[in-house]
Protein backbone atom coordinates (compact mmCIF):
# COMPACT_ATOMS: atom_id res chain seq x y z
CA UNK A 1 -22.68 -29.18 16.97
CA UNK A 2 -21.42 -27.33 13.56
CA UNK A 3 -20.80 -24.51 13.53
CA UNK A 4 -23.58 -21.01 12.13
CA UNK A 5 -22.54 -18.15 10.45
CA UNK A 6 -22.94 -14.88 12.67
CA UNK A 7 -25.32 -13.56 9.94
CA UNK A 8 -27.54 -16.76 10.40
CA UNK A 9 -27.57 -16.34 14.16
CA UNK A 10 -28.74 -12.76 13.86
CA UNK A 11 -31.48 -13.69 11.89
CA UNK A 12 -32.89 -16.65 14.41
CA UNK A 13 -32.14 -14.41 17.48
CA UNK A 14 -34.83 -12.01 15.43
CA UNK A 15 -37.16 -14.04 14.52
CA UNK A 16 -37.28 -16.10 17.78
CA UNK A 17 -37.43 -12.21 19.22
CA UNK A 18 -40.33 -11.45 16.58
CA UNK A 19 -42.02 -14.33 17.91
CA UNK A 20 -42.34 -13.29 21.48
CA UNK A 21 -42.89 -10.03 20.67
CA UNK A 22 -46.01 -11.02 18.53
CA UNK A 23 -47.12 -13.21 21.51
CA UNK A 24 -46.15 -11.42 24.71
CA UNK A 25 -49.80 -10.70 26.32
CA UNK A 26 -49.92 -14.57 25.94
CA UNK A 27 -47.10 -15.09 28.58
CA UNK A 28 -47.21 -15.68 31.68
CA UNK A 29 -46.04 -12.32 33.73
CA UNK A 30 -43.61 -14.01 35.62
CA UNK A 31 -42.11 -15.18 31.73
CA UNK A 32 -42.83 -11.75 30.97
CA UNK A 33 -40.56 -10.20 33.57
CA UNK A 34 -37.80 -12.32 33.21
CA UNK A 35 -37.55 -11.76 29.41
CA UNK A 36 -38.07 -7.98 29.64
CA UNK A 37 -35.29 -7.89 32.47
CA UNK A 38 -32.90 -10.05 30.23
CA UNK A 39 -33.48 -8.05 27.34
CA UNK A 40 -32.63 -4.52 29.10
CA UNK A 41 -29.71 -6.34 31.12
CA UNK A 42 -26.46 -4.29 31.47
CA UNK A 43 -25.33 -2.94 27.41
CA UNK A 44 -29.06 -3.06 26.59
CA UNK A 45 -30.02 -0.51 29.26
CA UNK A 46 -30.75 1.88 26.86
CA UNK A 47 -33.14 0.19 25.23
CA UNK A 48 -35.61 -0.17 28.04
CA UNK A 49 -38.30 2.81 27.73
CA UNK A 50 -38.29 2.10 24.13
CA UNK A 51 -39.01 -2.18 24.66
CA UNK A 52 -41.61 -1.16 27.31
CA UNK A 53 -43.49 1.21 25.21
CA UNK A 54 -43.54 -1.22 22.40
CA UNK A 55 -44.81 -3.92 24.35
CA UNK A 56 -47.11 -1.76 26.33
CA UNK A 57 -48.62 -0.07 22.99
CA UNK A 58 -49.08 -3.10 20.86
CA UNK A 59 -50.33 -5.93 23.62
CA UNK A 60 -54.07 -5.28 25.24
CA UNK A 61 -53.23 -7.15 28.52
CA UNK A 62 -50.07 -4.95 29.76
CA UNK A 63 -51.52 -1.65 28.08
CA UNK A 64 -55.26 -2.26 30.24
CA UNK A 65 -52.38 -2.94 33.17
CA UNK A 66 -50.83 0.37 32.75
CA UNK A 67 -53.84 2.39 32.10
CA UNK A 68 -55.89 1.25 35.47
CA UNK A 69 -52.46 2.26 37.16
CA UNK A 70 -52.58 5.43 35.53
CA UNK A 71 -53.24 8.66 37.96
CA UNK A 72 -55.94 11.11 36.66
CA UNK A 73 -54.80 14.86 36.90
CA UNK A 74 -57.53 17.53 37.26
CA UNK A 75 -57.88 19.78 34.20
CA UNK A 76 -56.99 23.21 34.66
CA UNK A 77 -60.59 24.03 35.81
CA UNK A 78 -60.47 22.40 38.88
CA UNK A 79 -62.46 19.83 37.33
């Protein structure tokens, strides 16, 4: 297998990443989970709010998922 330049592996790593991204309520959740986990594994901690509210904001499947989980509060007049 020859050898790719760094800079040419960065740039399929994104797209292939782009790809997902722009398909993700398509997935399976199983395929979902394991990517997310993967993604946010160990260095990439950090970047795990930020990848779920992404995902969750752009994609109507997991965003309908997190809204019927949602817990109403009562407004302030007891309402």
């Amino acid at each position: 297998m020859s050898a790719i330049a760094p800079e040419t592996s960065e740039q399929v790593y994104r797209a292939l990443g782009e790809a997902v991204a722009k398909h993700w309520s398509r997935l399976p959740h199983d395929l979902q989970r394991l990517l997310f986990k993967q993604a946010t594994s160990s260095e990439k901690e950090q970047m795990r709010p930020s990848l779920a509210v992404i995902l969750h904001d752009q994609h109507p499947r997991t965003c309908a998922a997190i809204r019927s989980q949602a817990i109403l509060e009562p407004d302030s007049l007891g309402g």
